[in-house]
C-alpha atoms as a PDB file:
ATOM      1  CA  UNK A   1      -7.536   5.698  -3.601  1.00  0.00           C
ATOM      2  CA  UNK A   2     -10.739   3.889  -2.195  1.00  0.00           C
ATOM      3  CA  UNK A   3     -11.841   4.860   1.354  1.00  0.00           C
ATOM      4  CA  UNK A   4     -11.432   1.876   4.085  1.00  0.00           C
ATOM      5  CA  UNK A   5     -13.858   1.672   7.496  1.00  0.00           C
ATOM      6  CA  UNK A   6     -11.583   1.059  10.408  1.00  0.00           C
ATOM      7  CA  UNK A   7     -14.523  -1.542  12.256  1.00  0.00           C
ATOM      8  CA  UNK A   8     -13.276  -1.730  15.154  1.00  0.00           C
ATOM      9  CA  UNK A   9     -13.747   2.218  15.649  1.00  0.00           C
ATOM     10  CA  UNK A  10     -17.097   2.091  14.249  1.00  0.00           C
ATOM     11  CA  UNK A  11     -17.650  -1.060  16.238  1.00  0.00           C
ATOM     12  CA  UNK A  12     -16.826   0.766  19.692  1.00  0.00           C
ATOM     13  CA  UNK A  13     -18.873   3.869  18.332  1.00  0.00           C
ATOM     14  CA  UNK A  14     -22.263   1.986  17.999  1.00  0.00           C
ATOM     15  CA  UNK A  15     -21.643   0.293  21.310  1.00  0.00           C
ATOM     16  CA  UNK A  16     -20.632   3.753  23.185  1.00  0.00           C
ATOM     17  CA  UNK A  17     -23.513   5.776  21.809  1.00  0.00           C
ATOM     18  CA  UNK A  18     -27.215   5.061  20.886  1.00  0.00           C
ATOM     19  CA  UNK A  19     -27.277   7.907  17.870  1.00  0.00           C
ATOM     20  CA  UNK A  20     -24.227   6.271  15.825  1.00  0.00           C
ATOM     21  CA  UNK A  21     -26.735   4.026  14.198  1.00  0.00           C
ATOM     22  CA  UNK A  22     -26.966   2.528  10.638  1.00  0.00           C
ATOM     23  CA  UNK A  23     -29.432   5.529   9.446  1.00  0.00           C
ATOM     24  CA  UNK A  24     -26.759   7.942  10.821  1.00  0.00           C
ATOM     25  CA  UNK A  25     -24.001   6.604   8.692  1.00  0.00           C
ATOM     26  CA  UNK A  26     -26.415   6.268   5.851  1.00  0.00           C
ATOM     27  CA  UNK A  27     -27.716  10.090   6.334  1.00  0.00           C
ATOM     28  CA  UNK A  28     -23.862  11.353   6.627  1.00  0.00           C
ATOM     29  CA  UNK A  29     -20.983   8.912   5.209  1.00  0.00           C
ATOM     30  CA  UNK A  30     -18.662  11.092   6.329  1.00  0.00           C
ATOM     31  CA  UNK A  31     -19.432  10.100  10.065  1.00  0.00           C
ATOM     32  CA  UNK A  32     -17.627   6.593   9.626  1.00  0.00           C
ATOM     33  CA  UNK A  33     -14.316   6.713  10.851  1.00  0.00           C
ATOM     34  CA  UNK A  34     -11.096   5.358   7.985  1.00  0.00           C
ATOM     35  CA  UNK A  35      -8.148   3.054   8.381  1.00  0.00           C
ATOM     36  CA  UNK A  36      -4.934   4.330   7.806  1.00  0.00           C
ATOM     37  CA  UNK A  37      -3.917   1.348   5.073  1.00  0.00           C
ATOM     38  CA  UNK A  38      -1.848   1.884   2.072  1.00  0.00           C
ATOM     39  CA  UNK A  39      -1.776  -0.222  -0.993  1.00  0.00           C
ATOM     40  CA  UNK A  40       0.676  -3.327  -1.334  1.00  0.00           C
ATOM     41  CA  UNK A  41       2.183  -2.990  -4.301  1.00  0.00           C
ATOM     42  CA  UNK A  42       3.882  -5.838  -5.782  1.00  0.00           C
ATOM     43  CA  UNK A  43       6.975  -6.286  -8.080  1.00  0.00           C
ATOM     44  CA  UNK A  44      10.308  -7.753  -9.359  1.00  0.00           C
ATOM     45  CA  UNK A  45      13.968  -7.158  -9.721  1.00  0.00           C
ATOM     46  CA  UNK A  46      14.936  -7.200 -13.765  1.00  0.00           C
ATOM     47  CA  UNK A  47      17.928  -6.889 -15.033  1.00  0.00           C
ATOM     48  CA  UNK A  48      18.410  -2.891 -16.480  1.00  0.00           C
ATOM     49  CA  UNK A  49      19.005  -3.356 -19.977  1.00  0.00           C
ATOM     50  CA  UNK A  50      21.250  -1.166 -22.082  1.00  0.00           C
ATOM     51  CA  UNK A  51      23.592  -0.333 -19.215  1.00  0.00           C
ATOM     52  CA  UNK A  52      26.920  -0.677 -19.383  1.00  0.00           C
ATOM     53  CA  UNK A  53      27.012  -2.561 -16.387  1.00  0.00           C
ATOM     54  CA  UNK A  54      24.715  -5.588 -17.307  1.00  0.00           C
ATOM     55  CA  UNK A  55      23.215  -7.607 -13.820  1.00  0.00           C
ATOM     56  CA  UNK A  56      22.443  -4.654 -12.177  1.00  0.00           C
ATOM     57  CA  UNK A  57      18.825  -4.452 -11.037  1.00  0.00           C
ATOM     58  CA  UNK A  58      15.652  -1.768 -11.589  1.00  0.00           C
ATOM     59  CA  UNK A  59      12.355  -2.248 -10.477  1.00  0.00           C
ATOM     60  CA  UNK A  60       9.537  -3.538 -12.438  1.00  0.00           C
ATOM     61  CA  UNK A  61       6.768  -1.575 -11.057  1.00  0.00           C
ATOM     62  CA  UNK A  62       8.891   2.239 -10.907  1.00  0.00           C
ATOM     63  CA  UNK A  63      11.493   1.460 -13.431  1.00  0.00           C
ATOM     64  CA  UNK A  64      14.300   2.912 -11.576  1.00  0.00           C
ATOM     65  CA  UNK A  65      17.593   1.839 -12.042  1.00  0.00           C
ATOM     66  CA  UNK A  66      20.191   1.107  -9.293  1.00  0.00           C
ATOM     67  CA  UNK A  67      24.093   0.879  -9.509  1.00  0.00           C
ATOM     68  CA  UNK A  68      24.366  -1.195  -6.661  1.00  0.00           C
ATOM     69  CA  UNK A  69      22.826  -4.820  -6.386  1.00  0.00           C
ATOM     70  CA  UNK A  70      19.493  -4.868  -4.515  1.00  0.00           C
ATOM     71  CA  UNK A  71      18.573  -8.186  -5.204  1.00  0.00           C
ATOM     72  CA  UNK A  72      18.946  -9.334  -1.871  1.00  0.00           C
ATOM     73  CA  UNK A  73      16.440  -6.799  -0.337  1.00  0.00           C
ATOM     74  CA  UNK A  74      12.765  -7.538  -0.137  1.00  0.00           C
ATOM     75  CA  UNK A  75      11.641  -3.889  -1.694  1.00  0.00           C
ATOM     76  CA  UNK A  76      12.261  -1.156  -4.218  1.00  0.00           C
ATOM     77  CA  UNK A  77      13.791   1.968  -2.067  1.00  0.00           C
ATOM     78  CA  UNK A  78      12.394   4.205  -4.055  1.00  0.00           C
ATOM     79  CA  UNK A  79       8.800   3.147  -4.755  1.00  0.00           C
ATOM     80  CA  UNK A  80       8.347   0.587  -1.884  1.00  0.00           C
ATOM     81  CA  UNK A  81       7.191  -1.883  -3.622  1.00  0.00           C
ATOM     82  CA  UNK A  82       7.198  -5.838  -2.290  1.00  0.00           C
ATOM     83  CA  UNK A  83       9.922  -7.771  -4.226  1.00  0.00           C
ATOM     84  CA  UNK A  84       9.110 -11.045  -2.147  1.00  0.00           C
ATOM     85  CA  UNK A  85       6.576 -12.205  -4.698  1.00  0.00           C
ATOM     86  CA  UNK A  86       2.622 -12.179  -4.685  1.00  0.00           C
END
């Protein structure tokens, strides 16, 4: 997963201290404070085919399977993903 700068923390670091400069981050990456994001992942509600209860849903991006309807829920309980569309 890529890295992600939080600016706002490096933002109040430059301001707070004269050493947190550009050549400091450059020198040491590692310095630069990360966001805590996680990836939006998108997908769909199918129809499971092959079971022998045809309508019920799985997931398009985890390919589970679920033997209750889920359609009306805006994400896959067991991967997370966003079923409301890109």
């Amino acid at each position: 997963m890529s890295d992600y700068i939080d600016r706002e923390k490096v933002l109040k670091l430059v301001a707070e201290s004269g050493k947190f400069s550009l050549m400091a981050m450059i020198a040491d990456p590692e310095i630069i404070p990360s966001a805590d994001v996680r990836e939006n992942i998108h997908g769909t509600w199918e129809e499971w085919k092959g079971s022998r209860y045809p309508g019920l849903p799985i997931c398009s991006n985890c390919k589970m399977g679920f033997s209750f309807n889920l359609k009306k829920y805006n994400f896959c309980p067991n991967c997370g993903a966003d079923m409301r569309g890109e």
